[in-house]
C-alpha atoms as a PDB file:
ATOM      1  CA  UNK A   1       0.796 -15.932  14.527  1.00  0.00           C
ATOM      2  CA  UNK A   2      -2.392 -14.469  16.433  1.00  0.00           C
ATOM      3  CA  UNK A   3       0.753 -14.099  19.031  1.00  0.00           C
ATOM      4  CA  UNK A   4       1.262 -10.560  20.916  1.00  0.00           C
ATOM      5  CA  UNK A   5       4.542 -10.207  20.225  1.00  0.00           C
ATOM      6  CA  UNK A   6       5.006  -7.544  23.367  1.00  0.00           C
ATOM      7  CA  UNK A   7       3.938 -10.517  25.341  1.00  0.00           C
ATOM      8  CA  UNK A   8       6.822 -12.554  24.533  1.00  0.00           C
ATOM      9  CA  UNK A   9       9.502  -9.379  25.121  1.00  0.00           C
ATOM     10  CA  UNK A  10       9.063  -9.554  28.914  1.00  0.00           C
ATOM     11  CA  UNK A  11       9.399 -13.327  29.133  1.00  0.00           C
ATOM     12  CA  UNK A  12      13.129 -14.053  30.259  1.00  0.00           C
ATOM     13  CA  UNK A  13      15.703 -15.195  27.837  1.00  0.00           C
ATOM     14  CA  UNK A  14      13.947 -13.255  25.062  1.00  0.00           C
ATOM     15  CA  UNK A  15      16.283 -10.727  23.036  1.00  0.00           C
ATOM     16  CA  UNK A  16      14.027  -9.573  20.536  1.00  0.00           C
ATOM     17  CA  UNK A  17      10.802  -9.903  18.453  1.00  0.00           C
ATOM     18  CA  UNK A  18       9.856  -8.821  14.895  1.00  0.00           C
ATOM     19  CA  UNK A  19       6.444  -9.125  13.530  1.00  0.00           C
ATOM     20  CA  UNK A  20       5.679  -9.870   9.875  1.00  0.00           C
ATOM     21  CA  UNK A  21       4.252 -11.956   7.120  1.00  0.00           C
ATOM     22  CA  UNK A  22       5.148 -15.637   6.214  1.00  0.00           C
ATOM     23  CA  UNK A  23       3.416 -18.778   4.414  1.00  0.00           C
ATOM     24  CA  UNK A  24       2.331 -17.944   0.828  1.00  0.00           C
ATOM     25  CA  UNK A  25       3.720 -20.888  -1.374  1.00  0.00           C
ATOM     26  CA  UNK A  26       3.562 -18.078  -4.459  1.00  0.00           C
ATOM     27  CA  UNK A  27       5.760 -15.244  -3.008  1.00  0.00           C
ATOM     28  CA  UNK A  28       8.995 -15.909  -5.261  1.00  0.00           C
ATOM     29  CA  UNK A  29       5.967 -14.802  -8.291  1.00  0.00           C
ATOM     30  CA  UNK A  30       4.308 -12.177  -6.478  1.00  0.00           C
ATOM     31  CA  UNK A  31       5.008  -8.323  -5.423  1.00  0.00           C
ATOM     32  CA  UNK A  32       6.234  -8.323  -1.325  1.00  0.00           C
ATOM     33  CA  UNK A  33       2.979  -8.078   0.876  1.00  0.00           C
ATOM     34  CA  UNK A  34       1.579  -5.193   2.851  1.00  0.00           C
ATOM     35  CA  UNK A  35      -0.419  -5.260   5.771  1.00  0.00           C
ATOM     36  CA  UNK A  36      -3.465  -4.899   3.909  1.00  0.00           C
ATOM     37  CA  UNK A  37      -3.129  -7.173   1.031  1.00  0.00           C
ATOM     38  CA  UNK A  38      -2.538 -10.109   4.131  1.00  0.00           C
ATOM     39  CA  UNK A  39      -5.463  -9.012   5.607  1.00  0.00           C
ATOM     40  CA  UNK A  40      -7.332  -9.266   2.018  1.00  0.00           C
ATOM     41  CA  UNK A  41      -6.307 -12.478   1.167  1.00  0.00           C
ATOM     42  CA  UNK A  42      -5.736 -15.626   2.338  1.00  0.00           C
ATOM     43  CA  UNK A  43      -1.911 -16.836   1.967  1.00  0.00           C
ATOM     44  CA  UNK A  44       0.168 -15.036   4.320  1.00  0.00           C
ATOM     45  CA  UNK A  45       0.104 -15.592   7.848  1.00  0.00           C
ATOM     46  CA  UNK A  46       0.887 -12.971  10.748  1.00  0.00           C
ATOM     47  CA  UNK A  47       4.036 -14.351  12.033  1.00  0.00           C
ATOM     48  CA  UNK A  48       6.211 -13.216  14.840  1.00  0.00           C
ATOM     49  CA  UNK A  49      10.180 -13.564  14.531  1.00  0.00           C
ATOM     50  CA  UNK A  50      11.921 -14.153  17.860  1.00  0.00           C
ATOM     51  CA  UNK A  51      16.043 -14.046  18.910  1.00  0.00           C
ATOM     52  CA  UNK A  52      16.409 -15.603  22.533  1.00  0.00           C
ATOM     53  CA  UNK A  53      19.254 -16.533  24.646  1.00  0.00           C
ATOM     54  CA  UNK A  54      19.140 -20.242  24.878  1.00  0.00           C
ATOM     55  CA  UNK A  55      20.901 -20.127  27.957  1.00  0.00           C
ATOM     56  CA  UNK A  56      18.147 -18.785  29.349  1.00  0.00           C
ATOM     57  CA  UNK A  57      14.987 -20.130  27.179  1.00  0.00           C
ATOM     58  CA  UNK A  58      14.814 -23.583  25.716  1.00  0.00           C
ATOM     59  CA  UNK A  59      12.985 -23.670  22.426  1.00  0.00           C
ATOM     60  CA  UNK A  60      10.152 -25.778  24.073  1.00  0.00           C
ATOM     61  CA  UNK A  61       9.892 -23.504  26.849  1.00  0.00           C
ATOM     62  CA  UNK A  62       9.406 -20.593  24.298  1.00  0.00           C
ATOM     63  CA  UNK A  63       6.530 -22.406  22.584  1.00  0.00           C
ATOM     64  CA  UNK A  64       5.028 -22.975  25.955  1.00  0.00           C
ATOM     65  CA  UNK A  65       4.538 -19.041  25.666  1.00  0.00           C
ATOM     66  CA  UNK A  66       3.679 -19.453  21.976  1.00  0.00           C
ATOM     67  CA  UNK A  67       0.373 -21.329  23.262  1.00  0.00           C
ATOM     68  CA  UNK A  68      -0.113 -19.345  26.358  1.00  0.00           C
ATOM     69  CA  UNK A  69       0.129 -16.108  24.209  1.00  0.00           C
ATOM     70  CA  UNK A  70      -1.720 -16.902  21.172  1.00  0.00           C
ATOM     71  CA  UNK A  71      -4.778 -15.132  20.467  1.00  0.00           C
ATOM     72  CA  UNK A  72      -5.719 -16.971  16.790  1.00  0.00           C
ATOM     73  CA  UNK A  73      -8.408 -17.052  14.596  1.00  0.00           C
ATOM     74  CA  UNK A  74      -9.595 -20.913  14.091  1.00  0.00           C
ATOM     75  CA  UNK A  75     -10.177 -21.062  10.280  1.00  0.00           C
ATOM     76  CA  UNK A  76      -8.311 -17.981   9.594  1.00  0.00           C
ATOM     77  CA  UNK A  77      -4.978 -18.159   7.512  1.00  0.00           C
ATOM     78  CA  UNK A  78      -3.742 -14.502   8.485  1.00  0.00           C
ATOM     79  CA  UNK A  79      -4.296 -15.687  12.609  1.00  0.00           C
ATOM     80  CA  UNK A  80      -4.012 -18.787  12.641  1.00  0.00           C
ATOM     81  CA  UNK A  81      -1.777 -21.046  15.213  1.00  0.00           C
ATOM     82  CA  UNK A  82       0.943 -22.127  13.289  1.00  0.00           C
ATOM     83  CA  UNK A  83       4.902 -22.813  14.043  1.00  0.00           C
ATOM     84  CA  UNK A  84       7.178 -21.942  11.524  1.00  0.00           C
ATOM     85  CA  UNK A  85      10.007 -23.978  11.691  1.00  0.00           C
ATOM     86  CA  UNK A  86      13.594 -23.491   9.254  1.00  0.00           C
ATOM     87  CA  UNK A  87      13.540 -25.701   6.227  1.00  0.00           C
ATOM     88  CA  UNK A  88      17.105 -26.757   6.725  1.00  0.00           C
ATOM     89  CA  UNK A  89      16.248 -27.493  10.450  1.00  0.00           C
ATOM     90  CA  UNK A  90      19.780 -27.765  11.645  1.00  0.00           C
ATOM     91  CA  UNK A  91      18.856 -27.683  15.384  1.00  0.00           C
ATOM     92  CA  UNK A  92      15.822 -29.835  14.745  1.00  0.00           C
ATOM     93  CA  UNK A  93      12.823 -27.483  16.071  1.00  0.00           C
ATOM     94  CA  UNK A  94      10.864 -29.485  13.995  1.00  0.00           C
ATOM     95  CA  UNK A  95      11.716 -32.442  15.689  1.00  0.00           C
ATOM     96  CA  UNK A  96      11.471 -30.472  19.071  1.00  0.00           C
ATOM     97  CA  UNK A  97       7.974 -28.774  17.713  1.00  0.00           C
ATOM     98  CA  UNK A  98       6.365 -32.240  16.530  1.00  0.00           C
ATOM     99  CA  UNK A  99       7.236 -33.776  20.591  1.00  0.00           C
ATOM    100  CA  UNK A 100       6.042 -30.740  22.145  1.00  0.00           C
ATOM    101  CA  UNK A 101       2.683 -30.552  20.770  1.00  0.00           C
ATOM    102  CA  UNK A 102       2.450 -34.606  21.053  1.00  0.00           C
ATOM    103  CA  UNK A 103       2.678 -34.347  24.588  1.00  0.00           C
ATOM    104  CA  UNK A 104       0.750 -31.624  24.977  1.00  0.00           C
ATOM    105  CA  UNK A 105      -2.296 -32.996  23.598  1.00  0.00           C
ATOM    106  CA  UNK A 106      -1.847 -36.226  25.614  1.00  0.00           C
ATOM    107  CA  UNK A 107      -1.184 -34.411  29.097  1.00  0.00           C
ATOM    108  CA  UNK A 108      -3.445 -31.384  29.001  1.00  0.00           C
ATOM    109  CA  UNK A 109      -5.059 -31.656  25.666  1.00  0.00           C
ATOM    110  CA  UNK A 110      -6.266 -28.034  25.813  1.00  0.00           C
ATOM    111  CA  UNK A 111      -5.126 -24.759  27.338  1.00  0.00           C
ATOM    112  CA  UNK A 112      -7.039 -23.417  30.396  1.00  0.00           C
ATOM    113  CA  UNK A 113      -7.588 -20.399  29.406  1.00  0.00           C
ATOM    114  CA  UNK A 114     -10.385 -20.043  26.902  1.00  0.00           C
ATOM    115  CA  UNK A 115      -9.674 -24.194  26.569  1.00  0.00           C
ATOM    116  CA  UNK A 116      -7.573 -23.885  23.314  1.00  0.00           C
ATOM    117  CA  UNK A 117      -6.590 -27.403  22.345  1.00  0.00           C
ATOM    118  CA  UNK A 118      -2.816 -28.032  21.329  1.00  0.00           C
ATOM    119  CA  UNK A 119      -4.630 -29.905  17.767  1.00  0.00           C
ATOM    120  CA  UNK A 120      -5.076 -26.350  16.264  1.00  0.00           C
ATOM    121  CA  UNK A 121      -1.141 -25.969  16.523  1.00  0.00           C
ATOM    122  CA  UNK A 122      -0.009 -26.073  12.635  1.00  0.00           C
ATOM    123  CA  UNK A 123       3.453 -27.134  12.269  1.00  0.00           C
ATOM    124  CA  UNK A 124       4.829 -25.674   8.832  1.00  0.00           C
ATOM    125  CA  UNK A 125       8.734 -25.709   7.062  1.00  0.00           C
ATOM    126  CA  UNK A 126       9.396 -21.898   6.110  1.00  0.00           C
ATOM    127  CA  UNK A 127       9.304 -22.937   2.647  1.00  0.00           C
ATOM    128  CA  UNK A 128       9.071 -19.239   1.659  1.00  0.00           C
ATOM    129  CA  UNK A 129      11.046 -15.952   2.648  1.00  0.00           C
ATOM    130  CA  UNK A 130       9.966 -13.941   5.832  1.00  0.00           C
ATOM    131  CA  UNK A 131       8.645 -10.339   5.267  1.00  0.00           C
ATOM    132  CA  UNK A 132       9.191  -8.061   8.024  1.00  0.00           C
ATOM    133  CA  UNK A 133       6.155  -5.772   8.213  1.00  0.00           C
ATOM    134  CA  UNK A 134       5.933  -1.997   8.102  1.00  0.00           C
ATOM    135  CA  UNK A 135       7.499   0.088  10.679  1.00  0.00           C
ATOM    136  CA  UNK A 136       4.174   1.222  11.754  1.00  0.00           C
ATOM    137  CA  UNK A 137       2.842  -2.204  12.434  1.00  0.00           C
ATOM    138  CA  UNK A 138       5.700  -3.037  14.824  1.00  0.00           C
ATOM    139  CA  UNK A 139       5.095  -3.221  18.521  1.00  0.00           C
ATOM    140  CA  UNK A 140       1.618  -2.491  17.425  1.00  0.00           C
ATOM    141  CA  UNK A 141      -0.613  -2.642  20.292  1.00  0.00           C
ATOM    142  CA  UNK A 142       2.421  -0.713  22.483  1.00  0.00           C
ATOM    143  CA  UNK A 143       2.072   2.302  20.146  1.00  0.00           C
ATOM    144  CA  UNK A 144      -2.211   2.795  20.504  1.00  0.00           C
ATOM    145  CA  UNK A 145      -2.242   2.194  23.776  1.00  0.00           C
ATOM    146  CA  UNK A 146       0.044   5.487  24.265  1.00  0.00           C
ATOM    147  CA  UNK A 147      -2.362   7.019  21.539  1.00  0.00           C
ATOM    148  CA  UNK A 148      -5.045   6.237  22.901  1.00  0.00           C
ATOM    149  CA  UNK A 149      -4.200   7.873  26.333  1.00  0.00           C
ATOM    150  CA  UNK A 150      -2.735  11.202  24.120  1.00  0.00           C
ATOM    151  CA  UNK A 151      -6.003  10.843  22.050  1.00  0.00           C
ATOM    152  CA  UNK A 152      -8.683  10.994  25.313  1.00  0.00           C
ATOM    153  CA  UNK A 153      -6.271  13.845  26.957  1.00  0.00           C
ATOM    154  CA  UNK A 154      -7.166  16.016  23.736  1.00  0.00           C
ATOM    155  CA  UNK A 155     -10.650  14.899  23.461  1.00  0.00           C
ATOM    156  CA  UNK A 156     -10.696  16.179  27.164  1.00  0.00           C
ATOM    157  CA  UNK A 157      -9.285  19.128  26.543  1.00  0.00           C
ATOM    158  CA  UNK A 158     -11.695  19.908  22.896  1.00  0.00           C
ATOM    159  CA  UNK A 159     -14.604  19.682  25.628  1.00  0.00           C
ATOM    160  CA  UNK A 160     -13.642  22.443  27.631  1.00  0.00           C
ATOM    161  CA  UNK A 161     -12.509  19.724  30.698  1.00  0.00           C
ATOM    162  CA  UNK A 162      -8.881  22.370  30.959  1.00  0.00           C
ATOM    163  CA  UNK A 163     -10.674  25.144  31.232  1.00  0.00           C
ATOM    164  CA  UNK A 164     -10.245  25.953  34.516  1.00  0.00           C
ATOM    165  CA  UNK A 165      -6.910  25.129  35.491  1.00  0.00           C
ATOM    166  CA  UNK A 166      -5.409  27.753  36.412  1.00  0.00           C
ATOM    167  CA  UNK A 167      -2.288  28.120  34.137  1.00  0.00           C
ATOM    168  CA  UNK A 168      -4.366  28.062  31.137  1.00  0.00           C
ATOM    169  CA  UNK A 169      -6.242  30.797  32.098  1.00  0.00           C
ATOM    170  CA  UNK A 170      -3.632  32.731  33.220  1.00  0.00           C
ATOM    171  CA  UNK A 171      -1.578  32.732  30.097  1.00  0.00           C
ATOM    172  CA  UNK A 172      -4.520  34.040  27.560  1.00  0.00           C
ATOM    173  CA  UNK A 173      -5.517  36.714  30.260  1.00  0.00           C
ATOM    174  CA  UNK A 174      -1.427  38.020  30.405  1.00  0.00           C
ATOM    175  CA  UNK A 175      -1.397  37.660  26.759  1.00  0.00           C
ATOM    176  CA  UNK A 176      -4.730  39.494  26.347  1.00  0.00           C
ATOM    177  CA  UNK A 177      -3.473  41.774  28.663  1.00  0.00           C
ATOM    178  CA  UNK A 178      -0.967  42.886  26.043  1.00  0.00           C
ATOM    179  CA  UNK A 179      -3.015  42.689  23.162  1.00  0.00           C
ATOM    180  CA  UNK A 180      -2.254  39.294  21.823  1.00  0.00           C
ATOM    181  CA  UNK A 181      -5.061  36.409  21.234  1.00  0.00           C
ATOM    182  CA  UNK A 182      -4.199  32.790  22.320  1.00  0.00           C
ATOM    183  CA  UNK A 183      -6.179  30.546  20.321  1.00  0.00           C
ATOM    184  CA  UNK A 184      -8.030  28.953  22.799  1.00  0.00           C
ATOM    185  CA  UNK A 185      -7.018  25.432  24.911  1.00  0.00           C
ATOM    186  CA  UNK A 186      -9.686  23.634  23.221  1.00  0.00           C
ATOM    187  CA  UNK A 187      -9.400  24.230  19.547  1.00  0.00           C
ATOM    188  CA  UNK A 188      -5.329  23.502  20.170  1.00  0.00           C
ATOM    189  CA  UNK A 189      -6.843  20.373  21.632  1.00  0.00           C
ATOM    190  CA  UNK A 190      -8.759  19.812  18.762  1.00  0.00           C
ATOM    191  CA  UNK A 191      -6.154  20.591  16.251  1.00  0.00           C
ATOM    192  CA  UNK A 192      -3.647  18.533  17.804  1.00  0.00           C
ATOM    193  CA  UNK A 193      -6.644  15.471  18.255  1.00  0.00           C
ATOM    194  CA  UNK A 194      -7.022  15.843  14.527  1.00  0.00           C
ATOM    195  CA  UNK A 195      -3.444  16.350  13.153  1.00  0.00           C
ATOM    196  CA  UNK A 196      -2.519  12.502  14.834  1.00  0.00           C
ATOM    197  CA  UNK A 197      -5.488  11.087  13.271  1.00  0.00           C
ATOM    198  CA  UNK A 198      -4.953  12.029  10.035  1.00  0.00           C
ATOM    199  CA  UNK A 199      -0.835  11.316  10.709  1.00  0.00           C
ATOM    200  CA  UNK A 200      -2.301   7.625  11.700  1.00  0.00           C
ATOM    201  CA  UNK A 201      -3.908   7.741   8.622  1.00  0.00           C
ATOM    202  CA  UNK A 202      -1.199   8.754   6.382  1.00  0.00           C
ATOM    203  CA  UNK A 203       1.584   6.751   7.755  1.00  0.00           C
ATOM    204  CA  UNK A 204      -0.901   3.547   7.160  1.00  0.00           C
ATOM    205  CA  UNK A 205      -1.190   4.829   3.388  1.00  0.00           C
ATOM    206  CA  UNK A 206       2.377   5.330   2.928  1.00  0.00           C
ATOM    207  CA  UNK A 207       4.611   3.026   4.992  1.00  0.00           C
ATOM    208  CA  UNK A 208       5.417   0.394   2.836  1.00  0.00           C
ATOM    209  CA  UNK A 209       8.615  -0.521   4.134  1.00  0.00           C
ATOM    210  CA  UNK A 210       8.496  -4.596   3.802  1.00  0.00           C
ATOM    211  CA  UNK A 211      11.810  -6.164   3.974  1.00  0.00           C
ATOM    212  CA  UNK A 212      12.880  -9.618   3.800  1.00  0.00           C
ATOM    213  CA  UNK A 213      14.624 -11.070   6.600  1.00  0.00           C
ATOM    214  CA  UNK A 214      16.574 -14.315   5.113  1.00  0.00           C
ATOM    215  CA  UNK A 215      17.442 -17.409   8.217  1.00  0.00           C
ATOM    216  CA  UNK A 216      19.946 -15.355  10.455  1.00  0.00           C
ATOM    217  CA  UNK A 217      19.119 -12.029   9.292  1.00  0.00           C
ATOM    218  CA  UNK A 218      17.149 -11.003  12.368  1.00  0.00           C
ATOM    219  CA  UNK A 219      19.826 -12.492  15.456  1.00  0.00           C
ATOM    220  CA  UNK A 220      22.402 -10.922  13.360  1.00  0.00           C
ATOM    221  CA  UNK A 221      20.729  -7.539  13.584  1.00  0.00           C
ATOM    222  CA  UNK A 222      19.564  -8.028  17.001  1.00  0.00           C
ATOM    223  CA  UNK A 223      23.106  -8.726  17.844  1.00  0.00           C
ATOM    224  CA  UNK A 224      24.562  -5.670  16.272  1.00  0.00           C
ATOM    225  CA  UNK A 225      22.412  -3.947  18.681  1.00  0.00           C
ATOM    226  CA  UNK A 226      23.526  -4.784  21.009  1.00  0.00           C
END
């Protein structure tokens, strides 16, 4: 959690990532979370679900990324550092986990960059099921970056920056020419800016699709992908 999960995508040996909520002891008695009741409480944690080629990755290799990744909040249930590891534990990454951050703290003791030390790591069963999060929430920071972009092109464009480019102005004068009105570059501009604001908007009100993904769920999904 706290844990780009675009960050871990381009490491080798990783397949896949999901992000979602885990950690609230009370889930069986409660309604599925949304991104905003997480943010509004303080049971769930931000998690992020991974499916890597272990021919490739070792586990402890992936939480070496886990750490170098991590951006958490220190006191913060929703962002904090924690590893989530199966309750049945077949292919003890508990085990694995518990070593990795024990010699961690004894070599290095803290990461060098912004010196995180390895003693905030939380090591936690997955007592409770994992929710996938809503559609919009996945690959989050992948999607506004692109928006962003889109968003200053129109907000260029509102201010009159198109004006003179040349096919622009061509167009309404042809079209004028025969007696038809363009609406002008920059109120398309600002439309268009407006229009994906308020879709941002609306798909944040309405996208509730939380699903649970049970111990397997996700590889074997992943792998029908593929």
């Amino acid at each position: 959690s706290g844990l780009p999960a675009e960050s871990l995508l381009k490491q080798p040996g990783v397949i896949a990532t999901t992000v979602g909520y885990i950690g609230n002891a009370n889930a069986a008695s409660k309604p599925p979370p949304s991104y905003d009741t997480v943010c509004f409480g303080n049971d769930y944690a931000e998690a992020v679900r991974v499916a890597y080629d272990d021919n490739v990755i070792s586990y402890d290799k992936l939480l070496d990324y886990f750490f170098e990744f991590q951006k958490p909040v220190v006191g913060s249930r929703q962002y904090g550092s924690v590893i989530f590891v199966p309750k049945s534990d077949k292919e003890g990454q508990g085990r694995i986990a518990k070593k990795w951050k024990e010699y961690n703290m004894q070599k290095d003791g803290a990461r060098t960059k912004g010196n995180l030390p390895y003693s905030i790591v939380d090591i936690e069963p997955m007592e409770t099921s994992f929710f996938k999060a809503e559609e919009y929430h996945q690959r989050y920071w992948e999607k506004q970056r692109l928006r962003a972009l889109v968003g200053i092109i129109l907000l260029a464009g509102a201010s009159g920056a198109y004006d003179a480019v040349a096919p622009f102005s061509s167009l309404q004068s042809i079209f004028g020419n025969v007696g038809l009105d363009l609406p002008s570059l920059e109120s398309v501009c600002n439309a268009s800016f407006l229009v994906g604001a308020g879709w941002m908007l609306l798909e944040r009100l309405v996208d509730r699709s939380v699903s649970v993904l049970n111990d397997g769920d996700f590889v074997n999904l992943v792998a029908g992908k593929r």
